[in-house]
N, C-alpha and C. Protein backbone atom coordinates (compact mmCIF):
# COMPACT_ATOMS: atom_id res chain seq x y z
N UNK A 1 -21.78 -24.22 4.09
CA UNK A 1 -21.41 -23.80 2.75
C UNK A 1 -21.67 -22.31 2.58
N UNK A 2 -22.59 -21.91 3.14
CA UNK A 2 -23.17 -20.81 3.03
C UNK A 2 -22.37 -19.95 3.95
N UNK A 3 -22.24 -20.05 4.94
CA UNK A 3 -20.83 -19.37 5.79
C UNK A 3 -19.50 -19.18 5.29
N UNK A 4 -19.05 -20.37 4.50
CA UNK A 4 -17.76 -20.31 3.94
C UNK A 4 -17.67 -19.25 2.52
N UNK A 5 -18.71 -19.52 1.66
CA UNK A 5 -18.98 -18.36 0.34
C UNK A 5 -18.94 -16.95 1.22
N UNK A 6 -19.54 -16.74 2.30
CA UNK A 6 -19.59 -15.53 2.97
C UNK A 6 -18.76 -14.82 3.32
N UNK A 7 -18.18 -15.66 3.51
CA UNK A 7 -16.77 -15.26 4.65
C UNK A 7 -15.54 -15.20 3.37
N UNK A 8 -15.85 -15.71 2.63
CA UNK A 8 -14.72 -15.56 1.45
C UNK A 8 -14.88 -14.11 1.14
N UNK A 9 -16.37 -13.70 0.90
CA UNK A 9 -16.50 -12.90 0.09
C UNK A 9 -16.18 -11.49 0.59
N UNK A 10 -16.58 -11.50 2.24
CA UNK A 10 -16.55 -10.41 2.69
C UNK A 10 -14.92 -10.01 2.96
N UNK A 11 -14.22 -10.96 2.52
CA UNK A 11 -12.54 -10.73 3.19
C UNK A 11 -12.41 -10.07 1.62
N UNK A 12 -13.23 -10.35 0.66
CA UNK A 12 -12.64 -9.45 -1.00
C UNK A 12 -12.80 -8.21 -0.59
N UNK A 13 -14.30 -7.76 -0.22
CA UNK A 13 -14.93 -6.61 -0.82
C UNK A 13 -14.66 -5.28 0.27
N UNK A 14 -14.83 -4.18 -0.46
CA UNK A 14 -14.39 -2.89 0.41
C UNK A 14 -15.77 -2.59 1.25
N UNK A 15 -17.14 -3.34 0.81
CA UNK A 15 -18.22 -2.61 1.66
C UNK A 15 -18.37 -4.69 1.75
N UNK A 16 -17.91 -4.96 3.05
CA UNK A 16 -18.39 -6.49 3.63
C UNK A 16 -20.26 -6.29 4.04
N UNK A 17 -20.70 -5.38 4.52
CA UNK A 17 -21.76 -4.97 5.00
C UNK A 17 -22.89 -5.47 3.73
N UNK A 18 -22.50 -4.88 2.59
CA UNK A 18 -23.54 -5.08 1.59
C UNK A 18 -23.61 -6.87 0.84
N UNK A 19 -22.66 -7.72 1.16
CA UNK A 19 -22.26 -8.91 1.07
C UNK A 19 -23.61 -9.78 1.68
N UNK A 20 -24.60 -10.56 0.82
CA UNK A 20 -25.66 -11.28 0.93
C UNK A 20 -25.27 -12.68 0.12
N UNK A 21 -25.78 -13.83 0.62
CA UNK A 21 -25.78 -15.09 0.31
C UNK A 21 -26.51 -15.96 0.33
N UNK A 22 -27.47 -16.28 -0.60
CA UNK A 22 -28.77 -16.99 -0.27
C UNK A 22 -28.25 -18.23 -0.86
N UNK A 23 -28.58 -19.50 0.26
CA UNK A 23 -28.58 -20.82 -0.22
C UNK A 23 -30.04 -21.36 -0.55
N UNK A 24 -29.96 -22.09 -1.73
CA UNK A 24 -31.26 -22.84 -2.22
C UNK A 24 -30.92 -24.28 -2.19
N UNK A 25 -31.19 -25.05 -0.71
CA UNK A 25 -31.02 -26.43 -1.62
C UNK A 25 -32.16 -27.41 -1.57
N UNK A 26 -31.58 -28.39 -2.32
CA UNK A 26 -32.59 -29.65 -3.01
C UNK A 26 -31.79 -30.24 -2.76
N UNK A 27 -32.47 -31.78 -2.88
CA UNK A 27 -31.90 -33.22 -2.96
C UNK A 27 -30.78 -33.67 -3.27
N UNK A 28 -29.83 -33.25 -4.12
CA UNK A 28 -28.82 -33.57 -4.45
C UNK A 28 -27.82 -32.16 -4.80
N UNK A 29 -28.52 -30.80 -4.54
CA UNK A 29 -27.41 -29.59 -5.10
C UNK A 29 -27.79 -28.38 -4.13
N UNK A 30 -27.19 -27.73 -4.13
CA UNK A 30 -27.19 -25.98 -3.42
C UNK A 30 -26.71 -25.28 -4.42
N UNK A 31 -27.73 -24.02 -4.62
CA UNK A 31 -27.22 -23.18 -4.99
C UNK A 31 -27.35 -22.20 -4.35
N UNK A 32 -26.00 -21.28 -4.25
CA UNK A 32 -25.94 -20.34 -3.78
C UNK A 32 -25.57 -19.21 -4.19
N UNK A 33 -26.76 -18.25 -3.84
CA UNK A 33 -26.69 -16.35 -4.62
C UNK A 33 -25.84 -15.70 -4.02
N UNK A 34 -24.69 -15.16 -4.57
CA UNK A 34 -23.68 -14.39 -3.79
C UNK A 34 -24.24 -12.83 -4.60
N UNK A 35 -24.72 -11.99 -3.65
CA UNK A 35 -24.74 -10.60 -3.70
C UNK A 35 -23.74 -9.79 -3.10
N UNK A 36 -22.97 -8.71 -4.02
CA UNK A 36 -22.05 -7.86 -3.74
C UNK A 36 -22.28 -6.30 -4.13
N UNK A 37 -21.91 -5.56 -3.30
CA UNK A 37 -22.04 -3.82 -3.77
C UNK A 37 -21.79 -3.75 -5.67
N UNK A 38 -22.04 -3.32 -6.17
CA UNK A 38 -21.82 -3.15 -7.66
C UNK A 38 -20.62 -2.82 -8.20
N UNK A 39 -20.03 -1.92 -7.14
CA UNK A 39 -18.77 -1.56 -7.45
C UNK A 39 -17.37 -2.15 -6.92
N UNK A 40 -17.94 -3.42 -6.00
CA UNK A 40 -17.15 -4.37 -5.45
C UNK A 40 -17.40 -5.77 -6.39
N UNK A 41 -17.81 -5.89 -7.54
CA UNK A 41 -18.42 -6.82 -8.35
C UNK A 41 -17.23 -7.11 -9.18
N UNK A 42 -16.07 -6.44 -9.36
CA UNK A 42 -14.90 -6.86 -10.14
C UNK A 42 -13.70 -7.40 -9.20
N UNK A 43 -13.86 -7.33 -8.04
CA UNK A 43 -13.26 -7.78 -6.64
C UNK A 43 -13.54 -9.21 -6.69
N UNK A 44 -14.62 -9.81 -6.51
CA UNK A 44 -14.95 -10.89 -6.55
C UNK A 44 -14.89 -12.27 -7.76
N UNK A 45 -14.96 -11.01 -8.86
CA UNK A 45 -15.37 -12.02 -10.36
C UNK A 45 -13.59 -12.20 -10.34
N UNK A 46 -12.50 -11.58 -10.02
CA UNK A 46 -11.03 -11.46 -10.30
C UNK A 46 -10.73 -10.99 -11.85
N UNK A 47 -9.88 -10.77 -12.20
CA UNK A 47 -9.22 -10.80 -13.57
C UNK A 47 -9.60 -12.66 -14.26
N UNK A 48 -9.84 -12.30 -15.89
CA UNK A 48 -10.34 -13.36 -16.05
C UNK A 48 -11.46 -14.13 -15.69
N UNK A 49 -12.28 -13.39 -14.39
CA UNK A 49 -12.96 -14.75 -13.38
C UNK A 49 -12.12 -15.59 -12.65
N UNK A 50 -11.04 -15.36 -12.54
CA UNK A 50 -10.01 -16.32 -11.68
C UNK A 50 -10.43 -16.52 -10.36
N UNK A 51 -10.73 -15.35 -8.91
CA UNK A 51 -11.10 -15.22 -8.04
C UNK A 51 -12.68 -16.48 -7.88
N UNK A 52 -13.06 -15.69 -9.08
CA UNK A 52 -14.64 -16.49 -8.93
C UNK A 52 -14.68 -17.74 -8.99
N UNK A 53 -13.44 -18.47 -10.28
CA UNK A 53 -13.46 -20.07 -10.43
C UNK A 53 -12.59 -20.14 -9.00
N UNK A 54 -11.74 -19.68 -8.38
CA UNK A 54 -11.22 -19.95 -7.23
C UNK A 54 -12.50 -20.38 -5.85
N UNK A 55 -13.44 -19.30 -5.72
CA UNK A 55 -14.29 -19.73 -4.59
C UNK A 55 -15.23 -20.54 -5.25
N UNK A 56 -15.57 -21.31 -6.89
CA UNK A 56 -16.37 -22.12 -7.00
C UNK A 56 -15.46 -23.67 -6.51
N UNK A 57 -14.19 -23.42 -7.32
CA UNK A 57 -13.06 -24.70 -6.55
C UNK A 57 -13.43 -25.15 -4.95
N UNK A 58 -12.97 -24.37 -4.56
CA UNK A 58 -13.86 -24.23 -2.57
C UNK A 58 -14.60 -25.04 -2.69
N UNK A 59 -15.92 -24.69 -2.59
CA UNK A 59 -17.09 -25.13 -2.65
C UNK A 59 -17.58 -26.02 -2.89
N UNK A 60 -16.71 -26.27 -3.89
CA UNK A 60 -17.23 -27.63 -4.84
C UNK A 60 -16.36 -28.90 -4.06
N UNK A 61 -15.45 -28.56 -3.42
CA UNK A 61 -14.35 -29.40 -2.59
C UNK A 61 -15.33 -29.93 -1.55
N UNK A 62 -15.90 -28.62 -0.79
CA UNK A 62 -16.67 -28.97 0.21
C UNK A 62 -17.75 -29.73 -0.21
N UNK A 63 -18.34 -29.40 -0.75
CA UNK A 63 -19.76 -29.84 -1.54
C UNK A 63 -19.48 -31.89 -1.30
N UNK A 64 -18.50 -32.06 -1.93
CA UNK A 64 -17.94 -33.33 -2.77
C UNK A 64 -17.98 -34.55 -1.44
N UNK A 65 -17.35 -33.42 -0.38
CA UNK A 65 -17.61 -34.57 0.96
C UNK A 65 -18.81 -34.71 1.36
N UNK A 66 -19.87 -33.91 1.08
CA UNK A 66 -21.29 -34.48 1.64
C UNK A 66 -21.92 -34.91 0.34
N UNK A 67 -21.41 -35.00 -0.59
CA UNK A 67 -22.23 -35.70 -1.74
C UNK A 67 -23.04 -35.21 -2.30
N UNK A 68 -22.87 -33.59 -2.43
CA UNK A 68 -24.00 -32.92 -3.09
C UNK A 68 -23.05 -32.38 -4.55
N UNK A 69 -23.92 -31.76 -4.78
CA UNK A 69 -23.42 -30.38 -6.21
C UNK A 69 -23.71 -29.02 -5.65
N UNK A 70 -22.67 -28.15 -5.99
CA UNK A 70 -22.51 -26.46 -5.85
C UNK A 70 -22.77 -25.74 -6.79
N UNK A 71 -23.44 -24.66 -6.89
CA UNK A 71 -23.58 -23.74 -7.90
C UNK A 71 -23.54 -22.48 -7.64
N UNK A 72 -22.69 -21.97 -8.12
CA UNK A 72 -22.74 -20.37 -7.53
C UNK A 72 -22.53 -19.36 -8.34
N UNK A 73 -23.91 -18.84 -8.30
CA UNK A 73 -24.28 -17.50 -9.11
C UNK A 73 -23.42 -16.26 -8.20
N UNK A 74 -23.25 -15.34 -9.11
CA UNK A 74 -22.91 -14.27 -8.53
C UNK A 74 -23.52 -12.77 -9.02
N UNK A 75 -24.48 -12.35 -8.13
CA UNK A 75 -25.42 -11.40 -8.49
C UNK A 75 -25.49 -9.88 -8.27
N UNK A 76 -26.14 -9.00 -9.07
CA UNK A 76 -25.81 -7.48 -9.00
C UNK A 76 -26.54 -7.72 -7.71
């Protein structure tokens, strides 16, 4: 899960280098911290948040076959 948020993210952003992803999980959920350059932070969120509900869609797809819950923050 944590590879796939990654790899999404770094194909948005103009600095992939500064692109961090911390997974937290528990018993039934992951959450995962997506860190991006500051000025690559409107790259990711999309117009609207579209981009962003797009890679929570992902996730949550994946998530669904192992029977967990996704959560994904997206952080300065």
């Amino acid at each position: 899960m944590k590879d796939l948020v990654e790899f999404i993210a770094r194909a948005l952003v103009d600095d992939p280098d500064a692109v961090n992803v911390t997974e937290i999980e528990g018993e039934r959920s992951i959450i995962l911290e997506l860190r991006v350059a500051p000025d690559d932070m409107g790259k990711v969120i999309g117009k609207q948040g579209k981009i962003a509900k797009a890679i929570r869609t992902i996730t949550k797809a994946t998530a669904a076959k192992e029977g967990k819950r996704v959560v994904i923050e997206i952080l300065r």
